[in-house]
C-alpha atoms as a PDB file:
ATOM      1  CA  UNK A   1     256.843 152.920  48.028  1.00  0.00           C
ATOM      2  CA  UNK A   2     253.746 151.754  45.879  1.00  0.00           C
ATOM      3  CA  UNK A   3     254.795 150.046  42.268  1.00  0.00           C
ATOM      4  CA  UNK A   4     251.388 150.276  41.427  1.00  0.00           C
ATOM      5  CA  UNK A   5     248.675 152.612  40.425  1.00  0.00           C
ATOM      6  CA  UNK A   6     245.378 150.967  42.383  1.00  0.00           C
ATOM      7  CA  UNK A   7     242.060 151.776  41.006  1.00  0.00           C
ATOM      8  CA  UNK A   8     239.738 153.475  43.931  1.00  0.00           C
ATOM      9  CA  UNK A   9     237.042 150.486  45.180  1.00  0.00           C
ATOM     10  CA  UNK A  10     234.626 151.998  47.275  1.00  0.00           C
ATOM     11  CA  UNK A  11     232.407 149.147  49.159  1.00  0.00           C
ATOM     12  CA  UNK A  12     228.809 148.830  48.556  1.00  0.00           C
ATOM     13  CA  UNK A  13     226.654 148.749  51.495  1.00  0.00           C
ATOM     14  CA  UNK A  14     223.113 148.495  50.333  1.00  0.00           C
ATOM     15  CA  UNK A  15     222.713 144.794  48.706  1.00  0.00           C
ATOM     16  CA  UNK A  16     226.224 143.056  50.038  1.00  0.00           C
ATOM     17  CA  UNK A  17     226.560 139.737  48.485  1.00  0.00           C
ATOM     18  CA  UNK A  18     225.751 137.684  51.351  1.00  0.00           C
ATOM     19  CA  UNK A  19     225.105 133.132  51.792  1.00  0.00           C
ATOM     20  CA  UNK A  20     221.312 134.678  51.348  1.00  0.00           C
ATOM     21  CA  UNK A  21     221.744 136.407  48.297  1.00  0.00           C
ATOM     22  CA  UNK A  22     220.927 134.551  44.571  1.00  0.00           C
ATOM     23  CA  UNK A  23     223.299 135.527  41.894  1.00  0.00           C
ATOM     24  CA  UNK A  24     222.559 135.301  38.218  1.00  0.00           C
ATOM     25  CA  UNK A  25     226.222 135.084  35.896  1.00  0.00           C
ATOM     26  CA  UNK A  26     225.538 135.730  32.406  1.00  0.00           C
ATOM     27  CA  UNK A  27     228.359 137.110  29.566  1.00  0.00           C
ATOM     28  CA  UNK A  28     231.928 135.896  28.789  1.00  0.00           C
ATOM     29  CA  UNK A  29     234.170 133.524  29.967  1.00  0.00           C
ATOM     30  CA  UNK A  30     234.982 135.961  32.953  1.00  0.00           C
ATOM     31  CA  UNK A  31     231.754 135.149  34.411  1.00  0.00           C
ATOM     32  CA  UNK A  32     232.927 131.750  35.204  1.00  0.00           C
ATOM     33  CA  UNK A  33     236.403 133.116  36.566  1.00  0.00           C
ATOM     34  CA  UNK A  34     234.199 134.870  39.111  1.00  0.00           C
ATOM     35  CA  UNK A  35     231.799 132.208  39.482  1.00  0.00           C
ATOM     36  CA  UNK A  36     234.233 129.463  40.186  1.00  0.00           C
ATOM     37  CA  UNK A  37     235.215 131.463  43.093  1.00  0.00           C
ATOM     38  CA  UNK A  38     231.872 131.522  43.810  1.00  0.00           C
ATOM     39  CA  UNK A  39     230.865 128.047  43.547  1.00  0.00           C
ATOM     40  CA  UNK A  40     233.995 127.342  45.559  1.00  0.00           C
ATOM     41  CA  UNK A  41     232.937 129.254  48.835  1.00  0.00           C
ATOM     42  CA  UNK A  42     229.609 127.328  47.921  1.00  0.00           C
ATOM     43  CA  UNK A  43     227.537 131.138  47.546  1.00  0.00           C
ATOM     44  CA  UNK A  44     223.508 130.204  45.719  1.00  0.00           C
ATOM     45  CA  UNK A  45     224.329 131.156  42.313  1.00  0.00           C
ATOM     46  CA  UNK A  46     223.555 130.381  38.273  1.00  0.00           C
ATOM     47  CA  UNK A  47     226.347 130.600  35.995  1.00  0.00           C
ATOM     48  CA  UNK A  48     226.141 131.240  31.874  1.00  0.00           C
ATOM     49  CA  UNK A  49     222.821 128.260  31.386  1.00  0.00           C
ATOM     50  CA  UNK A  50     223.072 128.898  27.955  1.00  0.00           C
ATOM     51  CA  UNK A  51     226.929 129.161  28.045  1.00  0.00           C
ATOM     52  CA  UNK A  52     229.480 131.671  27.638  1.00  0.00           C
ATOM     53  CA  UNK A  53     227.704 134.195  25.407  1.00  0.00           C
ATOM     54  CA  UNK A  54     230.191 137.030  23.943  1.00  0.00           C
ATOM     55  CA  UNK A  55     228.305 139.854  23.046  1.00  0.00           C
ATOM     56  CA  UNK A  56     225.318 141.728  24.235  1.00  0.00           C
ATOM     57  CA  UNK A  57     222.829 141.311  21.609  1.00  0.00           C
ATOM     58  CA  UNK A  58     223.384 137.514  22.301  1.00  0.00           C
ATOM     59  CA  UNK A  59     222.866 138.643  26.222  1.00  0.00           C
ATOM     60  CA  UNK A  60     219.926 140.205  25.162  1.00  0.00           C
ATOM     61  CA  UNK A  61     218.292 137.926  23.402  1.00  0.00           C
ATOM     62  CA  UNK A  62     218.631 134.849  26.456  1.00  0.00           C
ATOM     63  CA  UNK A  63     216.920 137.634  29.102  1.00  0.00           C
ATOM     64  CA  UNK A  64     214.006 138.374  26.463  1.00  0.00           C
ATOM     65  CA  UNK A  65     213.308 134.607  25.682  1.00  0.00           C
ATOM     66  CA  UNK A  66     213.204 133.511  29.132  1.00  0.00           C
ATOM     67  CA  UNK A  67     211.127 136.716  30.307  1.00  0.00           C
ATOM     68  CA  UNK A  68     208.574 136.279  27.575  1.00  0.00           C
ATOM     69  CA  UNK A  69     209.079 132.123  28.580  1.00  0.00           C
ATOM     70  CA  UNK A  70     210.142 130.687  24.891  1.00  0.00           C
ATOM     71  CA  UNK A  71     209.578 127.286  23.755  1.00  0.00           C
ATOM     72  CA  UNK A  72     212.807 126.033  21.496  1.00  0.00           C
ATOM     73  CA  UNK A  73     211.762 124.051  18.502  1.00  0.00           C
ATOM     74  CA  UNK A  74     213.322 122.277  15.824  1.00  0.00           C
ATOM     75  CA  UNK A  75     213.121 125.549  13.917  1.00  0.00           C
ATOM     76  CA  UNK A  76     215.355 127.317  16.523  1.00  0.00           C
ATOM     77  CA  UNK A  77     217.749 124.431  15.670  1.00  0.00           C
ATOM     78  CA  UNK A  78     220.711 123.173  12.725  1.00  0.00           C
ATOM     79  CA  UNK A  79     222.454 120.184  11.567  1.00  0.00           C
ATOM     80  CA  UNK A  80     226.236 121.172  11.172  1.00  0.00           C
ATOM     81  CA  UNK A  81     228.734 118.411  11.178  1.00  0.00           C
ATOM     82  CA  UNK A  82     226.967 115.404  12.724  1.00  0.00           C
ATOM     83  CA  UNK A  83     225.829 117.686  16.219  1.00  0.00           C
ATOM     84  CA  UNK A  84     222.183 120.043  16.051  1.00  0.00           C
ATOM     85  CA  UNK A  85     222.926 123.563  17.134  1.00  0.00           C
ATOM     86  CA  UNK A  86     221.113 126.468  18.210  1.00  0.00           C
ATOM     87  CA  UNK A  87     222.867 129.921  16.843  1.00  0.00           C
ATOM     88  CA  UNK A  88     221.547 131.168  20.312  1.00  0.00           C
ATOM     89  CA  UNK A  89     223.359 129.110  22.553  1.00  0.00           C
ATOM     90  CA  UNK A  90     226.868 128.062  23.224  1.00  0.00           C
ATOM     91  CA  UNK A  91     227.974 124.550  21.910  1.00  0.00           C
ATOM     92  CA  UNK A  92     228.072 122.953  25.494  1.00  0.00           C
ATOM     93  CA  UNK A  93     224.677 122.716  24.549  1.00  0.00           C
ATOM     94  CA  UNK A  94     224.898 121.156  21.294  1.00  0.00           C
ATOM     95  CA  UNK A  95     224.200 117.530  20.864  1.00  0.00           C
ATOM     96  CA  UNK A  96     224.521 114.577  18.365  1.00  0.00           C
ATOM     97  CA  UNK A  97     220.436 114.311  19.211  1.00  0.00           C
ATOM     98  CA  UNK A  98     217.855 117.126  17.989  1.00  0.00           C
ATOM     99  CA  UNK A  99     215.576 116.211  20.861  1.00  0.00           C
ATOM    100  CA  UNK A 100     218.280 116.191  23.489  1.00  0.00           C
ATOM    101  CA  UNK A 101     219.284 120.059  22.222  1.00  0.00           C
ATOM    102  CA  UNK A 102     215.831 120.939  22.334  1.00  0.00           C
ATOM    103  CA  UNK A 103     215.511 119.726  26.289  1.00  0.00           C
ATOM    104  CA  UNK A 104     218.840 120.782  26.654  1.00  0.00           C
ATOM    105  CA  UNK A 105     217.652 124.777  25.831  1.00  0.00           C
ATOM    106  CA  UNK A 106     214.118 124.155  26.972  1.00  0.00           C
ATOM    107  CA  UNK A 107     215.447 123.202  30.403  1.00  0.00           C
ATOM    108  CA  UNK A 108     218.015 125.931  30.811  1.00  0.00           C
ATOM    109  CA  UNK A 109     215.790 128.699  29.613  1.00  0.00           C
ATOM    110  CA  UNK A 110     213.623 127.619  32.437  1.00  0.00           C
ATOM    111  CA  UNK A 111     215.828 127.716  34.862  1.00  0.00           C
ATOM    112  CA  UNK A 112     217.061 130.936  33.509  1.00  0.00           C
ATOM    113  CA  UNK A 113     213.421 132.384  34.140  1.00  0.00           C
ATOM    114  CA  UNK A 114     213.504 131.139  37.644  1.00  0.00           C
ATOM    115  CA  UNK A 115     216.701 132.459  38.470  1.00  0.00           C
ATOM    116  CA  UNK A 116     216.054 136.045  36.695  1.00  0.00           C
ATOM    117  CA  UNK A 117     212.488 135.788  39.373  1.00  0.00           C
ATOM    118  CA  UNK A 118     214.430 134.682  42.190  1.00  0.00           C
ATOM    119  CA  UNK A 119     217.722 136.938  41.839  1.00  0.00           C
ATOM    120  CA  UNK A 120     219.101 139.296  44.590  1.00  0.00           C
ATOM    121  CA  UNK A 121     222.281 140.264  41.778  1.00  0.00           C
ATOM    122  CA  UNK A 122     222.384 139.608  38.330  1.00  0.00           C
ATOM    123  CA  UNK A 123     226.338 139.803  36.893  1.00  0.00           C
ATOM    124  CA  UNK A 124     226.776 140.707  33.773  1.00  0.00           C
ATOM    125  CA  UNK A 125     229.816 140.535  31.986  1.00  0.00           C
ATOM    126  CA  UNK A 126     230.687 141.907  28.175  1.00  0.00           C
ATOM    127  CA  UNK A 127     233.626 140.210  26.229  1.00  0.00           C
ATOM    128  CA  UNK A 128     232.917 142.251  22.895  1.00  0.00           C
ATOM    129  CA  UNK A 129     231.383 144.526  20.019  1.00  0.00           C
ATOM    130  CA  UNK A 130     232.108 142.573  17.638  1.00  0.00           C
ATOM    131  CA  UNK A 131     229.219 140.370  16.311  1.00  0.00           C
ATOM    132  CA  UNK A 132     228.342 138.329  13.347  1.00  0.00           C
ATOM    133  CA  UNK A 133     224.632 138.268  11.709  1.00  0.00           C
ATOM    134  CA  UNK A 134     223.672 134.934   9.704  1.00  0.00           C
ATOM    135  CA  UNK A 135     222.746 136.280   6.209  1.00  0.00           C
ATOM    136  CA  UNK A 136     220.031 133.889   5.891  1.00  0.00           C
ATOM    137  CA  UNK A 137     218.005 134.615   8.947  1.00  0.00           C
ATOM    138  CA  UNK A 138     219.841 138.369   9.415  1.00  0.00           C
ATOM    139  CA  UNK A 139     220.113 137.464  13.046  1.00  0.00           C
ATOM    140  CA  UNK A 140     223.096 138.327  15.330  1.00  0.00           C
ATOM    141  CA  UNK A 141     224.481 134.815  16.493  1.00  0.00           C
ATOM    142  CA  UNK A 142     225.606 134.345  19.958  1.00  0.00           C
ATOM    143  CA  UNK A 143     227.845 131.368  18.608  1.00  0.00           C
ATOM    144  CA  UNK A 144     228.892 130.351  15.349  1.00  0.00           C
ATOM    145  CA  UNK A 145     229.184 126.993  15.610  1.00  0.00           C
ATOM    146  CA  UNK A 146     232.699 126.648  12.836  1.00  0.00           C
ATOM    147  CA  UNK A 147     229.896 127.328  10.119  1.00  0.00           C
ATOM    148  CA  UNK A 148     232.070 128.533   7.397  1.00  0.00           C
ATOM    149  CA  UNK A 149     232.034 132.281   7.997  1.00  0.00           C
ATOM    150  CA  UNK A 150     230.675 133.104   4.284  1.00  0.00           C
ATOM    151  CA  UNK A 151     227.592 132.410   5.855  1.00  0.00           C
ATOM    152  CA  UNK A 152     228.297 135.599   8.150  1.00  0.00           C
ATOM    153  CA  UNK A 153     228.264 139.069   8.333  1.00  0.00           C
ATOM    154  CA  UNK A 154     230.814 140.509  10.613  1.00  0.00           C
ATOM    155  CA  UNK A 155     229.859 143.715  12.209  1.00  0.00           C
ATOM    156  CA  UNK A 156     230.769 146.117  14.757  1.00  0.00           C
ATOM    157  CA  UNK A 157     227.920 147.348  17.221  1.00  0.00           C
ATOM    158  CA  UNK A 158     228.059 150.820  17.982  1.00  0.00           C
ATOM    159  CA  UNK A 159     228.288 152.329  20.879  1.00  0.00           C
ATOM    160  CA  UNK A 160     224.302 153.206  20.544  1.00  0.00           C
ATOM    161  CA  UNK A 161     223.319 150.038  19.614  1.00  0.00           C
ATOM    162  CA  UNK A 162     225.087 148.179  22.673  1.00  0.00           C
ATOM    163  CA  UNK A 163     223.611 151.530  24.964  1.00  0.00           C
ATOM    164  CA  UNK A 164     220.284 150.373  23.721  1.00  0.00           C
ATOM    165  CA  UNK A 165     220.942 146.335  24.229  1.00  0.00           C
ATOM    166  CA  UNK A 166     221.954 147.438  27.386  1.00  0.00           C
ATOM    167  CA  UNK A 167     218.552 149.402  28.005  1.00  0.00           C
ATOM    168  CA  UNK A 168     216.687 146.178  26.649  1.00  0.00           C
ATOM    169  CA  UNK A 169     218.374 143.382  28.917  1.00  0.00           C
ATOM    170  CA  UNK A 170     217.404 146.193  32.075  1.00  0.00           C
ATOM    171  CA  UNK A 171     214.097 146.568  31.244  1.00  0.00           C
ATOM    172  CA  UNK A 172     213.065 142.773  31.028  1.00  0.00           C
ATOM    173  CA  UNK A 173     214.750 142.485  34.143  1.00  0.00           C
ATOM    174  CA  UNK A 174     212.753 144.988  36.045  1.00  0.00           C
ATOM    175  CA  UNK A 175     209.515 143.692  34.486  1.00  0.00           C
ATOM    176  CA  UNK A 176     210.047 140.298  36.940  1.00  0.00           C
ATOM    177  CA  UNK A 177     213.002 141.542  39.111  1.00  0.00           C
ATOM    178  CA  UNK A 178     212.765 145.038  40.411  1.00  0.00           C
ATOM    179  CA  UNK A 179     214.840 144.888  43.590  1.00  0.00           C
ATOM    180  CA  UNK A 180     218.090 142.588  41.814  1.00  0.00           C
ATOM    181  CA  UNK A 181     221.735 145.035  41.690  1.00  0.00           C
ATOM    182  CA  UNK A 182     222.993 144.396  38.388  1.00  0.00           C
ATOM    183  CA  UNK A 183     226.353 144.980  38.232  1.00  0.00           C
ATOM    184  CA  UNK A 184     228.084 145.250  34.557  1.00  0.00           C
ATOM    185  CA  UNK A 185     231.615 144.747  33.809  1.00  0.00           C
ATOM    186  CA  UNK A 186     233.837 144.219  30.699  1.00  0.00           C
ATOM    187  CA  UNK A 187     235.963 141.183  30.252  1.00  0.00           C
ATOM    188  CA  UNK A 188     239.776 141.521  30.549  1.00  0.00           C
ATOM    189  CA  UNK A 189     240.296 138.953  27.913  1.00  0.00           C
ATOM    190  CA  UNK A 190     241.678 140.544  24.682  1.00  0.00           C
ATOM    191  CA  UNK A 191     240.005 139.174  21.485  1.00  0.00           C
ATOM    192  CA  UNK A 192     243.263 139.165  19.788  1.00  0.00           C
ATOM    193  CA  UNK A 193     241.717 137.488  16.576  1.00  0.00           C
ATOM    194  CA  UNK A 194     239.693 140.671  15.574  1.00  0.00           C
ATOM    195  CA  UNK A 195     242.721 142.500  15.262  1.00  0.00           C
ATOM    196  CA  UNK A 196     245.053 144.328  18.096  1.00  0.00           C
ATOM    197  CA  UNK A 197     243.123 147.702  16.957  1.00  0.00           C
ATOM    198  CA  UNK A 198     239.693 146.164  16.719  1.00  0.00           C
ATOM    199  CA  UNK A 199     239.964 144.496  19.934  1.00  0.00           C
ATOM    200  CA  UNK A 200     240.521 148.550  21.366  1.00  0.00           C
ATOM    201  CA  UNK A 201     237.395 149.703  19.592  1.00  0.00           C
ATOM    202  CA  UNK A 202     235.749 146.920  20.548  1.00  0.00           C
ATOM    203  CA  UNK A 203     236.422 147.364  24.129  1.00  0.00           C
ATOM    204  CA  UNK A 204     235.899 150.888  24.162  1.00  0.00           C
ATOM    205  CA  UNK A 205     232.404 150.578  22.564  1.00  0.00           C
ATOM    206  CA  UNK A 206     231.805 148.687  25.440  1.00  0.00           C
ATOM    207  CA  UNK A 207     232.908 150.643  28.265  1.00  0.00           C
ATOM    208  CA  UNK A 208     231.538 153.746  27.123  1.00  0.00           C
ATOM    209  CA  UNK A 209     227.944 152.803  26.554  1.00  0.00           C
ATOM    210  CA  UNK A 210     227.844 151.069  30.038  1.00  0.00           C
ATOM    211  CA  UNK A 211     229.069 154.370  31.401  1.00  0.00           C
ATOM    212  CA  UNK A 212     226.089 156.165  29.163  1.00  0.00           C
ATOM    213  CA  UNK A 213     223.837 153.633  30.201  1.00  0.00           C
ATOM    214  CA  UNK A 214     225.072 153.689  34.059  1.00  0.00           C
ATOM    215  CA  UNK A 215     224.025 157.594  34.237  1.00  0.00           C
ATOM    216  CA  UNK A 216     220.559 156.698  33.485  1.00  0.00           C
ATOM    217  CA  UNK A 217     219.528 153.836  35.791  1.00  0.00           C
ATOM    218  CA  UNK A 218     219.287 153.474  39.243  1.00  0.00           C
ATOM    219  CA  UNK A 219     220.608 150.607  41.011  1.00  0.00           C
ATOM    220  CA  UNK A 220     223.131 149.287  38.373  1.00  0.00           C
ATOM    221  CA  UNK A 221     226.655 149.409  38.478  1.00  0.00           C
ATOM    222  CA  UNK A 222     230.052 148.920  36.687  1.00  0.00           C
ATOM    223  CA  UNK A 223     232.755 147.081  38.844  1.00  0.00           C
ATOM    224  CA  UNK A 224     236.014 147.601  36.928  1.00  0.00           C
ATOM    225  CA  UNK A 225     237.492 143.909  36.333  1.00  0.00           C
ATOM    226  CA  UNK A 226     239.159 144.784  32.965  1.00  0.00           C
ATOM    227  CA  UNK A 227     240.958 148.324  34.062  1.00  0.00           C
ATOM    228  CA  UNK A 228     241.921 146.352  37.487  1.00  0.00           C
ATOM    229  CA  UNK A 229     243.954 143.888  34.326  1.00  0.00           C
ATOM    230  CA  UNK A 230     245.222 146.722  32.245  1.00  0.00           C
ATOM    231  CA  UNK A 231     245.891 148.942  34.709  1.00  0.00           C
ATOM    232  CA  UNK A 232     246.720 147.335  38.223  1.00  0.00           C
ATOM    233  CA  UNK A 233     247.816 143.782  36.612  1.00  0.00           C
ATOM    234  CA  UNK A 234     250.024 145.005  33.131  1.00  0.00           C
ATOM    235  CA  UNK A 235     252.653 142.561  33.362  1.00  0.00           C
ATOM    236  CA  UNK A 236     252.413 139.529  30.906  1.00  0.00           C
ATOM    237  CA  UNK A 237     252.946 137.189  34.043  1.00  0.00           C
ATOM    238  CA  UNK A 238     249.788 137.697  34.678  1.00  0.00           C
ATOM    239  CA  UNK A 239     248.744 135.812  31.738  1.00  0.00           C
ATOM    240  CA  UNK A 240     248.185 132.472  31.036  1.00  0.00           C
ATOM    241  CA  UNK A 241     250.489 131.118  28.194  1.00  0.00           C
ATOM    242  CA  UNK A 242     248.441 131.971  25.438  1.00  0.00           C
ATOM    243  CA  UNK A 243     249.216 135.246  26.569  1.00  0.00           C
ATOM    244  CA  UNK A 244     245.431 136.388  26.161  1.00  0.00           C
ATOM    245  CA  UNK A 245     243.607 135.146  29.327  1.00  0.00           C
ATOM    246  CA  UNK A 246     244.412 136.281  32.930  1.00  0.00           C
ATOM    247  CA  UNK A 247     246.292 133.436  34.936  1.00  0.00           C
ATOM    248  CA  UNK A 248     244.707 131.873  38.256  1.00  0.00           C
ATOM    249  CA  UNK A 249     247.062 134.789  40.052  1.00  0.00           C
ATOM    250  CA  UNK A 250     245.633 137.278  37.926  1.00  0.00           C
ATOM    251  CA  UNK A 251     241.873 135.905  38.664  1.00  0.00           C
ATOM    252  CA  UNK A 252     242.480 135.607  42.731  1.00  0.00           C
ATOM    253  CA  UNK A 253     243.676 139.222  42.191  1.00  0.00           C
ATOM    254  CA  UNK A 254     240.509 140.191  40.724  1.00  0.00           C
ATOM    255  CA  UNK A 255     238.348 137.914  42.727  1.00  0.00           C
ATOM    256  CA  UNK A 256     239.654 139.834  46.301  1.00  0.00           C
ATOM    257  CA  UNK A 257     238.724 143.122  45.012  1.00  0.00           C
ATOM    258  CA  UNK A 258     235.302 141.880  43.946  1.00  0.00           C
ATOM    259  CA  UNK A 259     234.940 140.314  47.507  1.00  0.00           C
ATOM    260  CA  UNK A 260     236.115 143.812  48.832  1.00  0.00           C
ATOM    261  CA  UNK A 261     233.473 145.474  47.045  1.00  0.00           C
ATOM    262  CA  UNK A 262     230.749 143.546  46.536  1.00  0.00           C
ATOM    263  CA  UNK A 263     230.394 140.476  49.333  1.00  0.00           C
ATOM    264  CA  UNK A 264     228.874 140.756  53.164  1.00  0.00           C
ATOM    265  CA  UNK A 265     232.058 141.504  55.916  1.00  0.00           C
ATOM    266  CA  UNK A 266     229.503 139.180  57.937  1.00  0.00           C
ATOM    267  CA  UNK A 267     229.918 136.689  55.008  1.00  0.00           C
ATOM    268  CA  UNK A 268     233.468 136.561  55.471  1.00  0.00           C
ATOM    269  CA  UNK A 269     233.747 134.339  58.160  1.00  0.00           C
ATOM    270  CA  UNK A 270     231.699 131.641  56.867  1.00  0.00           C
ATOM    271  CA  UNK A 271     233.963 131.972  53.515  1.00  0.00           C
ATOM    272  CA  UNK A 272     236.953 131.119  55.908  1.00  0.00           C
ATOM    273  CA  UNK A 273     234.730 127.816  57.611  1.00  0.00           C
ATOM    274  CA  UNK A 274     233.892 126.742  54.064  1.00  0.00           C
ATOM    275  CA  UNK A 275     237.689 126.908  52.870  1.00  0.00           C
ATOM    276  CA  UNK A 276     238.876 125.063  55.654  1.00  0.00           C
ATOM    277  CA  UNK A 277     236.119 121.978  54.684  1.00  0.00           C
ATOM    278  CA  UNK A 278     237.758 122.825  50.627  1.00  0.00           C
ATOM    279  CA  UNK A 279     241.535 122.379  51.635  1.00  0.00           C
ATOM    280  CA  UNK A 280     240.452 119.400  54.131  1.00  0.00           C
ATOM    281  CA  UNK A 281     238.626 117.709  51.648  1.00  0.00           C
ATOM    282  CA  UNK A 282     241.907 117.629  48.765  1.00  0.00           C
ATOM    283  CA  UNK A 283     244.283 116.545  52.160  1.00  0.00           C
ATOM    284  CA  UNK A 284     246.680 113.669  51.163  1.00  0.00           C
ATOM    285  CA  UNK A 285     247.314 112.074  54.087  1.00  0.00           C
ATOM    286  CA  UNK A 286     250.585 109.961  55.290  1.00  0.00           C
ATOM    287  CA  UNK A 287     248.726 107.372  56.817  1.00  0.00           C
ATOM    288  CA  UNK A 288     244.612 107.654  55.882  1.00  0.00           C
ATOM    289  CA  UNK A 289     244.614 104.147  58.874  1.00  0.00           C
ATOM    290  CA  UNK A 290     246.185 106.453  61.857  1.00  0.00           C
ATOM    291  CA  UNK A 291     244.060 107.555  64.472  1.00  0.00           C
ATOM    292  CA  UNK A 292     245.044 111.499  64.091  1.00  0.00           C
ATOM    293  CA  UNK A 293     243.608 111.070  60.214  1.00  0.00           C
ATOM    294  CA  UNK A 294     240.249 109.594  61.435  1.00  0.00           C
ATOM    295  CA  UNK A 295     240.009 112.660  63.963  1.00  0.00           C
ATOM    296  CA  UNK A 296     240.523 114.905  61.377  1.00  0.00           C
ATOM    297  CA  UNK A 297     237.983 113.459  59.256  1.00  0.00           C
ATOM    298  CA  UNK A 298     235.823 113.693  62.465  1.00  0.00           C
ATOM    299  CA  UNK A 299     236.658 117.224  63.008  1.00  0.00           C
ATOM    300  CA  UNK A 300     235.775 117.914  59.224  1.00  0.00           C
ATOM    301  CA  UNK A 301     232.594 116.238  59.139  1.00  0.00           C
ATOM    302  CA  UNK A 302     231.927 118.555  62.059  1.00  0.00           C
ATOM    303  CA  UNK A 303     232.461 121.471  60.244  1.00  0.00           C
ATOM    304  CA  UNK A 304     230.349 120.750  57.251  1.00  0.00           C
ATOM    305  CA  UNK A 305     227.270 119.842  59.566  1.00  0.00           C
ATOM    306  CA  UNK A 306     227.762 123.080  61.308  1.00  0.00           C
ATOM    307  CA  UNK A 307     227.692 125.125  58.098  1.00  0.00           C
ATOM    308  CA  UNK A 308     224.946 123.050  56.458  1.00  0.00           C
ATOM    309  CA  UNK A 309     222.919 123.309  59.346  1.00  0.00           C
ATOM    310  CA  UNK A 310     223.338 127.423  58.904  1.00  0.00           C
ATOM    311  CA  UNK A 311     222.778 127.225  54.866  1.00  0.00           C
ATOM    312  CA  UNK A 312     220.752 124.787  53.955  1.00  0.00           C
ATOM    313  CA  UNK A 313     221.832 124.857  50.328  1.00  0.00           C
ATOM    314  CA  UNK A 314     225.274 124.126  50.841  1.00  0.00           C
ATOM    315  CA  UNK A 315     226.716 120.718  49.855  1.00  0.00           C
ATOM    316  CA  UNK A 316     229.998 119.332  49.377  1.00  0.00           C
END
């Protein structure tokens, strides 16, 4: 008997995700659900350098800059309760010094231009349609910093207007990256403080111009993370407490089908090797003096050397 309805995966066979690959992570918070489990089996990848960025105007705007290779200045910058800002970047960013923020987004949009070069998939994930345009500059804000929200406009992107963000953020990447899969997928997390019915709009604005967008582009695809939540995963124990966000259960859940899909079967035993080194490396032992401890140290040592000597890149 099957309790569940399970969403049809079918595995992708041209591009796998392999220890090779280069994987760009830009969008929501999701991104860094999905790229914790990739940082964790120690995969080459760039997560969110200008932080978790919400919308896809916001999106949009980080691929342009870095394409066209922007240089921040204090104009691109604010003072707003003793930290400068930039309405383009998240506040991990932000600092109590102007010129730290400035090499702070100078930095990261370089490395954002290298990675966009360098990419063999670019993930992007969108958390919402909902955006909110400074008045005084009539830009859309990828952050709002806890300026009061007078100085706001709150909109909701239509389902053009995201299809044509969408179109945008493609076609900078394919003027340096024209072999990269870019896979799109919508956040599960509900944006509960839009509203319970403006979080549904918001979300279907979203899915349906990806699926518009999909139709008309070769080697982009959609990889289902939010209907695997609603649909696969409705149970509230699922959720962390604030009842919003999906748990660590809820994210391994998530993470296997991704893995399913999208990485290497020939990657798979190297993810074991490097999970072995994870767990061995968080072992408590009884006695860290004995003998048997210092062999298993040995032993683990071993193992890392053996996978480093494969993949360079890989530290722990």
């Amino acid at each position: 008997m099957d309790l569940i309805t399970k969403i049809p995966l079918k595995k992708h066979s041209e591009n796998p995700i392999s220890y090779e690959s280069n994987i760009l992570l830009l969008g929501s918070c999701f991104v860094e659900n999905i790229g914790g489990k990739l940082d964790y089996y120690k995969f080459q990848n760039l997560q969110n350098p200008f932080g978790i960025l919400f919308n896809p105007i916001a999106i949009e705007t980080l691929v342009l800059n870095a394409v066209s290779g922007k240089k921040y200045s204090g104009s691109d910058t604010f003072l707003h309760n003793e930290q400068w800002h930039s309405f383009e970047a998240h506040s991990k960013l932000s600092h109590a010094s102007k010129e730290k923020l400035l090499s702070n987004l100078n930095n990261q949009i370089n490395l954002m231009a290298l990675q966009l070069n360098s990419a063999s998939h670019i993930v992007i994930t969108l958390g919402t349609a909902w955006v909110y345009r400074h008045i005084e500059t009539s830009k859309i804000v990828a952050n709002c910093h806890k300026v009061p929200q007078k100085a706001f406009l709150k909109e909701l992107l239509t389902v053009e207007a995201v299809s044509q963000s969408l179109e945008s953020i493609l076609k900078a990447i394919r003027s340096v990256n024209t072999k990269a899969s870019v896979i799109f997928t919508v956040s599960p997390v509900r944006h509960i403080k839009d509203g319970f019915v403006e979080n549904t709009q918001s979300k279907s604005h979203l899915i349906t111009a990806i699926h518009q967008f999909l139709n008309s582009n070769s080697n982009v695809f959609y990889f289902p993370s939010f209907e695997i939540m609603m649909d696969e995963l409705r149970d509230y124990r699922f959720y962390t407490e604030d009842m919003l966000h999906p748990n660590q259960t809820a994210i391994n859940y998530i993470w296997e089908k991704f893995k399913s899909v999208w990485i290497s079967e020939q990657a798979f035993k190297t993810m074991d090797s490097v999970e072995i080194v994870q767990k061995g490396m968080t072992h408590k032992p009884f006695n860290p003096n004995s003998e048997a401890h210092k062999t298993f140290l040995e032993n683990l040592e071993i193992r890392k050397g053996e996978l480093r000597s494969k993949f360079p890149h890989i530290k722990f």
